[in-house]
C-alpha atoms as a PDB file:
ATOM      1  CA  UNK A   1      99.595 103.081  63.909  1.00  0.00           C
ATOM      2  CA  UNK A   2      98.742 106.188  61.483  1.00  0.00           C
ATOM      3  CA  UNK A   3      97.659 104.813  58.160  1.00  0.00           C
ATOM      4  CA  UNK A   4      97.250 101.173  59.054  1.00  0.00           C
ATOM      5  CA  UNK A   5      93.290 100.311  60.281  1.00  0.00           C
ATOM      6  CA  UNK A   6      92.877  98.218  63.556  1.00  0.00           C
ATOM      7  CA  UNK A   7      92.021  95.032  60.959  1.00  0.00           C
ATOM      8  CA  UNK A   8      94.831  95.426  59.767  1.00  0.00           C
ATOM      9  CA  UNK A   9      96.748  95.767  63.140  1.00  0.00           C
ATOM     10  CA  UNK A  10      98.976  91.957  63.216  1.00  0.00           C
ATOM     11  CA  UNK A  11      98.499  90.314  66.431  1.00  0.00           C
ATOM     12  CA  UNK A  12      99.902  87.081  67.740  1.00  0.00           C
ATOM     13  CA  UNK A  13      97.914  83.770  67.999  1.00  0.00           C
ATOM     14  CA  UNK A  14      98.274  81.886  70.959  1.00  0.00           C
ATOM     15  CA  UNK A  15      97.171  78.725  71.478  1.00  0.00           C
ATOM     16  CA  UNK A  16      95.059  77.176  74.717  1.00  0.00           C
ATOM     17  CA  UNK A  17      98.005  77.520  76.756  1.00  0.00           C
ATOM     18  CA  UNK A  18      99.187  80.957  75.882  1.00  0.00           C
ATOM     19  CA  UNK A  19     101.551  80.129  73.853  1.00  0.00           C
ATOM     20  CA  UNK A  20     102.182  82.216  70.395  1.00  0.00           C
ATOM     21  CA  UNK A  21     101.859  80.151  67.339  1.00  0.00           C
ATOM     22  CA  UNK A  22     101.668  82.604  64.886  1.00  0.00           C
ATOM     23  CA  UNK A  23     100.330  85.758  63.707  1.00  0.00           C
ATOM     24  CA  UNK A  24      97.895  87.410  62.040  1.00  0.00           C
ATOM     25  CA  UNK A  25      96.301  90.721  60.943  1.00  0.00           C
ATOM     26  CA  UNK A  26      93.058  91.442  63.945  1.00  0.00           C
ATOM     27  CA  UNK A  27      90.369  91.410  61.062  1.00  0.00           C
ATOM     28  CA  UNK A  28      91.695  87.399  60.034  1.00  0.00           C
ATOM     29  CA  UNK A  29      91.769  86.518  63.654  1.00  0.00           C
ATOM     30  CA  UNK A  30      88.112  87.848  65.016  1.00  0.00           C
ATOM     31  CA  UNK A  31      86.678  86.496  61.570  1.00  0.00           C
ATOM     32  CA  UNK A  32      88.498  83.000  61.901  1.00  0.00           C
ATOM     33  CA  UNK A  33      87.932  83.170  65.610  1.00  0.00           C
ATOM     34  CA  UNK A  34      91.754  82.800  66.561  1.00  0.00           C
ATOM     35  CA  UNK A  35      93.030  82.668  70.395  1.00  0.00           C
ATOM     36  CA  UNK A  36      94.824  85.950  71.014  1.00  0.00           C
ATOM     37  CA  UNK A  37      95.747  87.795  73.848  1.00  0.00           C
ATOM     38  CA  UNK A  38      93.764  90.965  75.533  1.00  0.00           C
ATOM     39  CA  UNK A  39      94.279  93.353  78.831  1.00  0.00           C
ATOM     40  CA  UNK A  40      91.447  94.310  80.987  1.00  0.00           C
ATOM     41  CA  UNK A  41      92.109  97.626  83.279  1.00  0.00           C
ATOM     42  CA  UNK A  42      90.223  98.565  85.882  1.00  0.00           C
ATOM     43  CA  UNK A  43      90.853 102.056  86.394  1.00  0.00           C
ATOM     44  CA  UNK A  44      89.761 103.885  89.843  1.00  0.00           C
ATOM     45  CA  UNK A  45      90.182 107.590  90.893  1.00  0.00           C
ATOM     46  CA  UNK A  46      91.533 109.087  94.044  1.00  0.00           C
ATOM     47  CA  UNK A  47      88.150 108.540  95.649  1.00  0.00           C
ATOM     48  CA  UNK A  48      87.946 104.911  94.655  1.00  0.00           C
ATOM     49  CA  UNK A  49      85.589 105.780  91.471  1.00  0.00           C
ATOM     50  CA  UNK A  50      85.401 103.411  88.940  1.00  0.00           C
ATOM     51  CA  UNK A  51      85.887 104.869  84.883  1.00  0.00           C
ATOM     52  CA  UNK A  52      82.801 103.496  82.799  1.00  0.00           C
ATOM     53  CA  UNK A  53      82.449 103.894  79.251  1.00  0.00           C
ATOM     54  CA  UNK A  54      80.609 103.286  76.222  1.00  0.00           C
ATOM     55  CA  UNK A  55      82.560 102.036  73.218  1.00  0.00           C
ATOM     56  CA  UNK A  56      82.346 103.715  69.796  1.00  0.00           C
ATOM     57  CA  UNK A  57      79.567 102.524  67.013  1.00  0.00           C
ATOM     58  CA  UNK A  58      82.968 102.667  64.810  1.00  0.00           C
ATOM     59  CA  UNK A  59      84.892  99.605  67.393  1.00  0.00           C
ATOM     60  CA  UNK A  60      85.117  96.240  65.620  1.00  0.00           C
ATOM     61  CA  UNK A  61      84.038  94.181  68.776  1.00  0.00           C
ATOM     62  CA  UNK A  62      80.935  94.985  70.588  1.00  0.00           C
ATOM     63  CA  UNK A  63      80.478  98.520  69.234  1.00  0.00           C
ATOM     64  CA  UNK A  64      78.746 101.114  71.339  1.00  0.00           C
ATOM     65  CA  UNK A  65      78.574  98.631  74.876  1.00  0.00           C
ATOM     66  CA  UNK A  66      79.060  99.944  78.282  1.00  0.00           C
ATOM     67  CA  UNK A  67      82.618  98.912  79.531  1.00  0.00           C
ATOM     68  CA  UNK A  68      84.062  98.900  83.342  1.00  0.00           C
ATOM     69  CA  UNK A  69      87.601  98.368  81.772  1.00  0.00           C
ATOM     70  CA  UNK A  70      89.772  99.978  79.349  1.00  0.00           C
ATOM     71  CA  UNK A  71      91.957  97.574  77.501  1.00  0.00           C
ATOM     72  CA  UNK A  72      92.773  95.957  74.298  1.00  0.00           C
ATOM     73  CA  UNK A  73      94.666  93.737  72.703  1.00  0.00           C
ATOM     74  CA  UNK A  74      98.672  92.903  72.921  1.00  0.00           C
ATOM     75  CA  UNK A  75     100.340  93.669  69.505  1.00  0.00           C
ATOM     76  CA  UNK A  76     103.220  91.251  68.236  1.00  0.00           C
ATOM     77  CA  UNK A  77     105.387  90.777  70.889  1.00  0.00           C
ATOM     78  CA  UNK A  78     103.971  92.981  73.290  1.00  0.00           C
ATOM     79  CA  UNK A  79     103.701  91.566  76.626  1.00  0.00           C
ATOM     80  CA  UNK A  80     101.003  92.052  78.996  1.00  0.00           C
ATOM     81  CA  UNK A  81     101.790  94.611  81.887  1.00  0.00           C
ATOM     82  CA  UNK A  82     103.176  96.443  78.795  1.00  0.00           C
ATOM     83  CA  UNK A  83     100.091  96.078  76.988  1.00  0.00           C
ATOM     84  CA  UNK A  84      98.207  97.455  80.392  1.00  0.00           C
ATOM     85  CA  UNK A  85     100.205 100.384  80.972  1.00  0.00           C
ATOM     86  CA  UNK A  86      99.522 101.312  76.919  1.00  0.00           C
ATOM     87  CA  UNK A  87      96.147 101.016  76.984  1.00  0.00           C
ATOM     88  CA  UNK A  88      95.130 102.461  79.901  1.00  0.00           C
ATOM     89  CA  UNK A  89      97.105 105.715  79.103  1.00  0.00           C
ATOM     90  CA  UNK A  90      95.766 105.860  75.588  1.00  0.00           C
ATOM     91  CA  UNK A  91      92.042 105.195  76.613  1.00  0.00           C
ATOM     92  CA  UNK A  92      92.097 107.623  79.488  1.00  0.00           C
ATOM     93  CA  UNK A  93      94.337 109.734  77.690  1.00  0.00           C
ATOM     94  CA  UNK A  94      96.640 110.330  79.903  1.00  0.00           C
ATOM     95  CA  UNK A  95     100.736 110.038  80.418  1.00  0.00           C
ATOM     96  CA  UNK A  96     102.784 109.145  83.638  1.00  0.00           C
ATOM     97  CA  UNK A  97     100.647 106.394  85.179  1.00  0.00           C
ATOM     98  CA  UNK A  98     102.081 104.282  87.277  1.00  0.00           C
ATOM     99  CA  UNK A  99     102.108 100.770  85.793  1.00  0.00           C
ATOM    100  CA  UNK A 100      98.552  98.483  86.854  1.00  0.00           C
ATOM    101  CA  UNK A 101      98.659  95.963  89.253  1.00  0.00           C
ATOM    102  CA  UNK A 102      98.480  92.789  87.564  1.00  0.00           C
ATOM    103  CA  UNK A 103      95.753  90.622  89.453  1.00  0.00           C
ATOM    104  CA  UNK A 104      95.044  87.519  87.151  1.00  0.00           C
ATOM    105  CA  UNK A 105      94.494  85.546  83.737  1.00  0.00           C
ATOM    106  CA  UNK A 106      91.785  83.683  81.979  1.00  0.00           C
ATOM    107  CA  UNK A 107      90.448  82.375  79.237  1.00  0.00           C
ATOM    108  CA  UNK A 108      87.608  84.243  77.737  1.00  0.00           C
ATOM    109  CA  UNK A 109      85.527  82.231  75.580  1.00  0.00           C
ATOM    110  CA  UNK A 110      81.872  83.662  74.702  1.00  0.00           C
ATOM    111  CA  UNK A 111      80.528  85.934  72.513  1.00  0.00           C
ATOM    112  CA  UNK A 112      82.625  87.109  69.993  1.00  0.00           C
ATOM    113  CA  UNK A 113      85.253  84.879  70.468  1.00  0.00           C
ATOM    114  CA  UNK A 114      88.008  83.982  72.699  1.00  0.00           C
ATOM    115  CA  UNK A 115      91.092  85.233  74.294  1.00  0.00           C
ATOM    116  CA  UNK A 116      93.388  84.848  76.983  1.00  0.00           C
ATOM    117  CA  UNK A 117      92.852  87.915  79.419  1.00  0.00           C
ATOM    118  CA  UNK A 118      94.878  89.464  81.872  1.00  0.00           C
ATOM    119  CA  UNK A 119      93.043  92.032  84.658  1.00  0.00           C
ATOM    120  CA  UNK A 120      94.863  94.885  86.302  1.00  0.00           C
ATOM    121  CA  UNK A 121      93.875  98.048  88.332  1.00  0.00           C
ATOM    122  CA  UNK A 122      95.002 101.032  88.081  1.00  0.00           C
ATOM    123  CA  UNK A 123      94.634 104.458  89.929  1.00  0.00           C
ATOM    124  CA  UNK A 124      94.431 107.204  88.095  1.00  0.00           C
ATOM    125  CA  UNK A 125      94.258 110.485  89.798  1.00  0.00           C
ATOM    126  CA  UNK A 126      95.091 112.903  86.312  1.00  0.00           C
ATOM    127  CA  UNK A 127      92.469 114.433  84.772  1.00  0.00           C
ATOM    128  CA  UNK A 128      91.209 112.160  81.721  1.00  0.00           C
ATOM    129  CA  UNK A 129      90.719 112.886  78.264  1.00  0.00           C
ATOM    130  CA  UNK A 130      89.555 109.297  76.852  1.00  0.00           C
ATOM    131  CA  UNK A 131      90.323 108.619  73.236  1.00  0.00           C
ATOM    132  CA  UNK A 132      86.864 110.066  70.721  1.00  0.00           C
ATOM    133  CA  UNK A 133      87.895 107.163  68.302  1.00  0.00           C
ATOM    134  CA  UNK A 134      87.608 104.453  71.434  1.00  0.00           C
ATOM    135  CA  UNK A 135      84.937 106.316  73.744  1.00  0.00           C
ATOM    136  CA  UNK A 136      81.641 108.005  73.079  1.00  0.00           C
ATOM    137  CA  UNK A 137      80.786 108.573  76.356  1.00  0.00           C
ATOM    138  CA  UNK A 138      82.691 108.230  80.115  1.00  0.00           C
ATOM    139  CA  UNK A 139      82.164 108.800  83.756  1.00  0.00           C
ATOM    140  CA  UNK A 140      83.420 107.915  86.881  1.00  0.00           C
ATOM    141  CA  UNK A 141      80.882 106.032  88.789  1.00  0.00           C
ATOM    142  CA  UNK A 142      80.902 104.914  92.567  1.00  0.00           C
ATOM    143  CA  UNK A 143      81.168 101.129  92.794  1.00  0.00           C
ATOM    144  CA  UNK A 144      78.070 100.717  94.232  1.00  0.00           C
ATOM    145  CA  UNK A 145      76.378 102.451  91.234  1.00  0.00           C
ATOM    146  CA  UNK A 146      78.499 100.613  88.755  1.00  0.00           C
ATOM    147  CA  UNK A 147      77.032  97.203  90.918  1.00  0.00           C
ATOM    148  CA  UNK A 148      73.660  98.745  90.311  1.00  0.00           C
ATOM    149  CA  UNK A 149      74.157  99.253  86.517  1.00  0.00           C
ATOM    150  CA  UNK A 150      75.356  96.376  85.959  1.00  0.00           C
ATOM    151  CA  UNK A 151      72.441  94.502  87.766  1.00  0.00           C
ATOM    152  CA  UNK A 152      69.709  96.541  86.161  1.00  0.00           C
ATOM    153  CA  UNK A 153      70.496  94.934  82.832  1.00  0.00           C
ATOM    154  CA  UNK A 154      69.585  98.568  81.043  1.00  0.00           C
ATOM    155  CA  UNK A 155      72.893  99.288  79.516  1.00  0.00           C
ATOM    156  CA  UNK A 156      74.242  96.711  77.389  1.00  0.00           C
ATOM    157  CA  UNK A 157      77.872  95.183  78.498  1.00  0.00           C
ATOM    158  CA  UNK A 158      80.398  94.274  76.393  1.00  0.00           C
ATOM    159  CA  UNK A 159      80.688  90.098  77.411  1.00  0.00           C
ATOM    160  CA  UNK A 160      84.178  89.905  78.049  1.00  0.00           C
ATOM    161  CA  UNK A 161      84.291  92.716  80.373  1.00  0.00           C
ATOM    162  CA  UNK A 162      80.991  91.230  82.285  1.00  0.00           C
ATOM    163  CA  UNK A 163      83.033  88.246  82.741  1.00  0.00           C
ATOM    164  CA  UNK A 164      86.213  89.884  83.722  1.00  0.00           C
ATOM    165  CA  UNK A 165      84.299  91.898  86.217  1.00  0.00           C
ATOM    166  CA  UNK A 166      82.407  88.668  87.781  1.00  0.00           C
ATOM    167  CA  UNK A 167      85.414  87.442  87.869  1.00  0.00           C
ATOM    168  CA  UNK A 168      87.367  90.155  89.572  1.00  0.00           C
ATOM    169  CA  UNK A 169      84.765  89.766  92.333  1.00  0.00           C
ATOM    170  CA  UNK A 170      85.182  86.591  92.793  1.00  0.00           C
ATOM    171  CA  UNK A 171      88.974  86.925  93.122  1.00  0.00           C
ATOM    172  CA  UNK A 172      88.438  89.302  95.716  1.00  0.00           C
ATOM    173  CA  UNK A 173      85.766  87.472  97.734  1.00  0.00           C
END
């Protein structure tokens, strides 16, 4: 994507059943407040770690939030388990993972927007060298401190990974 800005990144629009009715650059459709599509990974170590990070000041959604997920959003025809196996390898910056486990879709509708989102989980046992124009900061954080975190209301969440997270646990009971 060298020399075109994420705004200017076309996406498709889909409407409230996923379906794509047309497309548009990413700046028109978070300003207009158009349905899109967006992956949520959940990436884990070898020990069963979870990857946290904090956005960039510089993101265009919910800059410098805490996020359990790395993710993003599907390009023009890009389909979803592609879409997870791209983003996870460029956020964690790493090559040869095997493809995320696709666990399920919603409709995100809160702040900043809405979206149809897909989760997945991934383990990731390379070592990681996240993106500097995505991350600021990362760690790998037990799940019971990431629980804690998360509960403490201290950091601020990005919404739509809150939600996907919630979520997640309540998928797996």
């Amino acid at each position: 994507m060298s020399g075109v800005s994420a705004a200017d990144e076309v996406l498709d629009v889909v409407d409230r059943d996923d379906r794509v009715v047309g497309r548009a650059p990413r700046g028109e459709v978070y300003r207009r407040g158009l349905l899109h599509r967006c992956v949520f990974v959940l990436a884990r170590d070898e020990r069963g770690r979870v990857f946290v990070h904090r956005r960039t000041a510089s993101k265009l959604v919910f800059p410098s939030h805490y996020d359990m997920f790395v993710g993003g959003v599907l390009g023009t025809g890009e389909d979803y388990d592609g879409a997870a196996l791209r983003e996870a390898e460029e956020e964690l910056g790493v090559s040869g993972l095997e493809r995320p486990l696709p666990l399920f879709k919603f409709l995100y509708e809160g702040p900043g927007g809405a979206w149809w989102s897909y989760v997945y989980e991934v383990r990731c046992g390379l070592p990681v060298s996240p993106q500097v124009s995505e991350v600021a900061w990362h760690a790998w954080l037990e799940p019971a401190e990431l629980e804690r975190r998360v509960a403490d209301g201290k950091w601020a969440w990005v919404p739509d990974g809150l939600e996907a997270y919630r979520r997640l646990a309540a998928f797996r009971g």
